[in-house]
Every structure is written in C-alpha cells, then in structure tokens.
C-alpha atoms as a PDB file:
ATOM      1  CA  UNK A   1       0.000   0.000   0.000  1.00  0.00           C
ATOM      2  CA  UNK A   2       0.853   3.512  -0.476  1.00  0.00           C
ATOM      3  CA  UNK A   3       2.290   5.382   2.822  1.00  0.00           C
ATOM      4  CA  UNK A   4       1.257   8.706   4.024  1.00  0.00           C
ATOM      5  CA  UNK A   5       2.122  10.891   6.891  1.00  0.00           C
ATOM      6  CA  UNK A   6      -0.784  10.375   8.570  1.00  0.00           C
ATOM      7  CA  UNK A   7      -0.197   6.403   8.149  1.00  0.00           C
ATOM      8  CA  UNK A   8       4.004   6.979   8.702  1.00  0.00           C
ATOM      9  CA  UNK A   9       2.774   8.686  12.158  1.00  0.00           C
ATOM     10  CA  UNK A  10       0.746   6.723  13.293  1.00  0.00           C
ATOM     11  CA  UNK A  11       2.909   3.576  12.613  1.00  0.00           C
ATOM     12  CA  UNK A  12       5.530   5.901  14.628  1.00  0.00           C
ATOM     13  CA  UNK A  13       3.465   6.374  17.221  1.00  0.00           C
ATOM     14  CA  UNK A  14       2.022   2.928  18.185  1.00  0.00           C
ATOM     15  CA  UNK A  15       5.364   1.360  18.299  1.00  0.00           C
ATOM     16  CA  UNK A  16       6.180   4.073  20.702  1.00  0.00           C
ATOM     17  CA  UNK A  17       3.440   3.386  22.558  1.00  0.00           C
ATOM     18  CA  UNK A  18       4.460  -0.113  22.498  1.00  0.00           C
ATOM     19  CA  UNK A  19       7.978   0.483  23.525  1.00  0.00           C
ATOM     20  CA  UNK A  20       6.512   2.442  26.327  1.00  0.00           C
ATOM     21  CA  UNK A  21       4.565  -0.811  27.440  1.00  0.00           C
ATOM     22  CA  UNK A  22       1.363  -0.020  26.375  1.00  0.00           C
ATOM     23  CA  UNK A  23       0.066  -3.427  24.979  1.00  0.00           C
ATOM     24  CA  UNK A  24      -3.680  -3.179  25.346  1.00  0.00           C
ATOM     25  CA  UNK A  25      -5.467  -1.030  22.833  1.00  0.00           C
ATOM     26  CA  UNK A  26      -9.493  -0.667  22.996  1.00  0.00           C
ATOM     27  CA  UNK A  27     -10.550   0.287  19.200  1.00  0.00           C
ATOM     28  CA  UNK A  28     -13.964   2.158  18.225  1.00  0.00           C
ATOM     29  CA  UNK A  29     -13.223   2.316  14.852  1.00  0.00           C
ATOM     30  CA  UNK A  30     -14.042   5.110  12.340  1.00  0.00           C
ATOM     31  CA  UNK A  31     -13.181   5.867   8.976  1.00  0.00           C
ATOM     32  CA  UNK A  32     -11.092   9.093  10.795  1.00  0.00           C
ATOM     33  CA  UNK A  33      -8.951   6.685  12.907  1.00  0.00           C
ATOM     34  CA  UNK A  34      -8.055   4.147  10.119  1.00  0.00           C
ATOM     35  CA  UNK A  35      -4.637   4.873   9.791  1.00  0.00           C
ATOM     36  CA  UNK A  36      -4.251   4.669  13.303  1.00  0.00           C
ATOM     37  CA  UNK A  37      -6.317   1.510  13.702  1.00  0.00           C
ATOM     38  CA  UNK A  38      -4.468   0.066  10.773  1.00  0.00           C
ATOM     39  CA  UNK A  39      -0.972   0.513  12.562  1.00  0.00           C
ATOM     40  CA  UNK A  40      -2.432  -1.052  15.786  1.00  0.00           C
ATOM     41  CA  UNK A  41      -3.801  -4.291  13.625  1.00  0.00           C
ATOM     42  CA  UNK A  42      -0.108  -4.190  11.974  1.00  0.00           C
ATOM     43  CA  UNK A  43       1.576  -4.152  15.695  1.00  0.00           C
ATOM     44  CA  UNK A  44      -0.293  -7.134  17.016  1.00  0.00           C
ATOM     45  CA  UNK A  45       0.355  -9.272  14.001  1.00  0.00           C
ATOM     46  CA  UNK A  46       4.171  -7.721  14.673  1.00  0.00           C
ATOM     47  CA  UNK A  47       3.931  -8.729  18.354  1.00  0.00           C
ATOM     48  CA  UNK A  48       1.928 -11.678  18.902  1.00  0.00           C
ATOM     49  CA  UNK A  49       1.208 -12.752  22.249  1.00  0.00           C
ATOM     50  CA  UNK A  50       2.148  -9.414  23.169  1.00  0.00           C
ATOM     51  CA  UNK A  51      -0.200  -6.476  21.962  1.00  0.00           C
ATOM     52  CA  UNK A  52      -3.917  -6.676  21.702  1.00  0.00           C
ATOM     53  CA  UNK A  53      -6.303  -4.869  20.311  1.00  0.00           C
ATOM     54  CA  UNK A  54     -10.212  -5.381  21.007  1.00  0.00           C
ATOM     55  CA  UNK A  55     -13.034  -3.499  18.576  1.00  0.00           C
ATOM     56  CA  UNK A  56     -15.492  -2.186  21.123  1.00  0.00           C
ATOM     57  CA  UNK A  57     -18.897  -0.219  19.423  1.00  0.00           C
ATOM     58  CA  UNK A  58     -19.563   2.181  22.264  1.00  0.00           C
ATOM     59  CA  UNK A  59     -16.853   4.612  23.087  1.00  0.00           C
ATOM     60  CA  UNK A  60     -17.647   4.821  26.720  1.00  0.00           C
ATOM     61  CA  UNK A  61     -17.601   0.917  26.624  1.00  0.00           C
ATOM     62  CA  UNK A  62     -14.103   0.843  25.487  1.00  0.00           C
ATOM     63  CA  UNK A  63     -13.127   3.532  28.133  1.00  0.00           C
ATOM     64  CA  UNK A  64     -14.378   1.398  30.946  1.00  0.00           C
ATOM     65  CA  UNK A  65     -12.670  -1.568  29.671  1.00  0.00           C
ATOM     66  CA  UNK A  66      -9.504   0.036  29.473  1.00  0.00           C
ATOM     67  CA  UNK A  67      -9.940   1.870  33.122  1.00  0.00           C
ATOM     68  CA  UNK A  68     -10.547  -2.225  34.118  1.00  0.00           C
ATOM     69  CA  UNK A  69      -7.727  -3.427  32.387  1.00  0.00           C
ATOM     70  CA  UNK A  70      -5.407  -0.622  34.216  1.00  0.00           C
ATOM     71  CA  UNK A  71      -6.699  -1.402  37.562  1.00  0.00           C
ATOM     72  CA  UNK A  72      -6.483  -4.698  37.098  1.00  0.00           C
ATOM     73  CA  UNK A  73      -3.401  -4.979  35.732  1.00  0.00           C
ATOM     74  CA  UNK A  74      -1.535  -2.317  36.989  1.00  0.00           C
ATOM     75  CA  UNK A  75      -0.359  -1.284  33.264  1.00  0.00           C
ATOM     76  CA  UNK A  76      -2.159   1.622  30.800  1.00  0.00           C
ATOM     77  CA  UNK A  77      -4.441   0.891  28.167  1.00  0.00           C
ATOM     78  CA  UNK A  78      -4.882   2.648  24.911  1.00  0.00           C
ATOM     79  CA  UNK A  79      -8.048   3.714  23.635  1.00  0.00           C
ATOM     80  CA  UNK A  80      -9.075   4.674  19.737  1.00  0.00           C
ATOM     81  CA  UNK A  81     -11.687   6.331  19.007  1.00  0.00           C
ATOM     82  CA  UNK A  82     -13.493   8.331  16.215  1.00  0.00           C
ATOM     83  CA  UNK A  83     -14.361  11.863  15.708  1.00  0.00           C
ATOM     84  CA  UNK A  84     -18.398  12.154  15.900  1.00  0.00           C
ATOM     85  CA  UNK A  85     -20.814  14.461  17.927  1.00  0.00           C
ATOM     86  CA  UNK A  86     -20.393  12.661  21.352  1.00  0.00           C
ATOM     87  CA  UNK A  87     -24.456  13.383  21.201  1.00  0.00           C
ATOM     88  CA  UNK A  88     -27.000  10.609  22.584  1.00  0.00           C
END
C-alpha cells in the first residue's frame, strides 16, 4: 500500500506506545482513525502474544474496559476512538 504521513505517524506512534509498554489497545473504529487503527492491527500481528487490540462499538464501553484493564493490571491501556458528535 501507499504510505502517508498520517499512516508513517501513526505507525511511529504505536510502536512508541508499544515500547513504552502499552500493549492493550481498545478500538472504536471510524473511517477518521483508520490509519491509526491500521498501525495497531499491523503491531499485534508484529507482536503476537504481546499487543492486543479489542473493537469495542460504544466509546464509553471501550473507556471502561480500558480503566478495568489498568486497575487490574496495573499497566495503561490505549483507547481509539473516532471523531463524531459525542451526542446521545
């Protein structure tokens, strides 16, 4: 595929997130975040066993799992999301 900047920075910044030990990612995914969702998909296939990413629908969902995982597990947890109007 063609890169981009907004796919080269986003590759750039998941593996630093990675390096950083962030491992967990919770995705809502959009067509706004698919570069960034893209690079997370490409870092778990990179780092099996290791990173994981898990497509959640609801936006506050995923932010709940990922304040679970943290207290859980002591370690952060990324969370994706799209842009939209936040509106119920």
């Amino acid at each position: 595929g063609r890169s981009t900047p907004n796919v080269a920075w986003s590759t750039a910044f998941v593996e630093e997130l990675v390096r950083c030990g962030v491992t967990q990612f919770y995705v809502c995914p959009g067509s706004r975040s698919t570069p960034l969702t893209a690079a997370i998909f490409k870092s778990t296939r990179s780092n099996v066993g290791v990173v994981r990413a898990i497509s959640v629908h609801d936006e506050r969902g995923a932010g709940f799992r990922a304040v679970g995982y943290a207290r859980r597990t002591g370690r952060p947890a990324a969370v994706v999301t799209s842009s939209g109007t936040a509106v119920e």
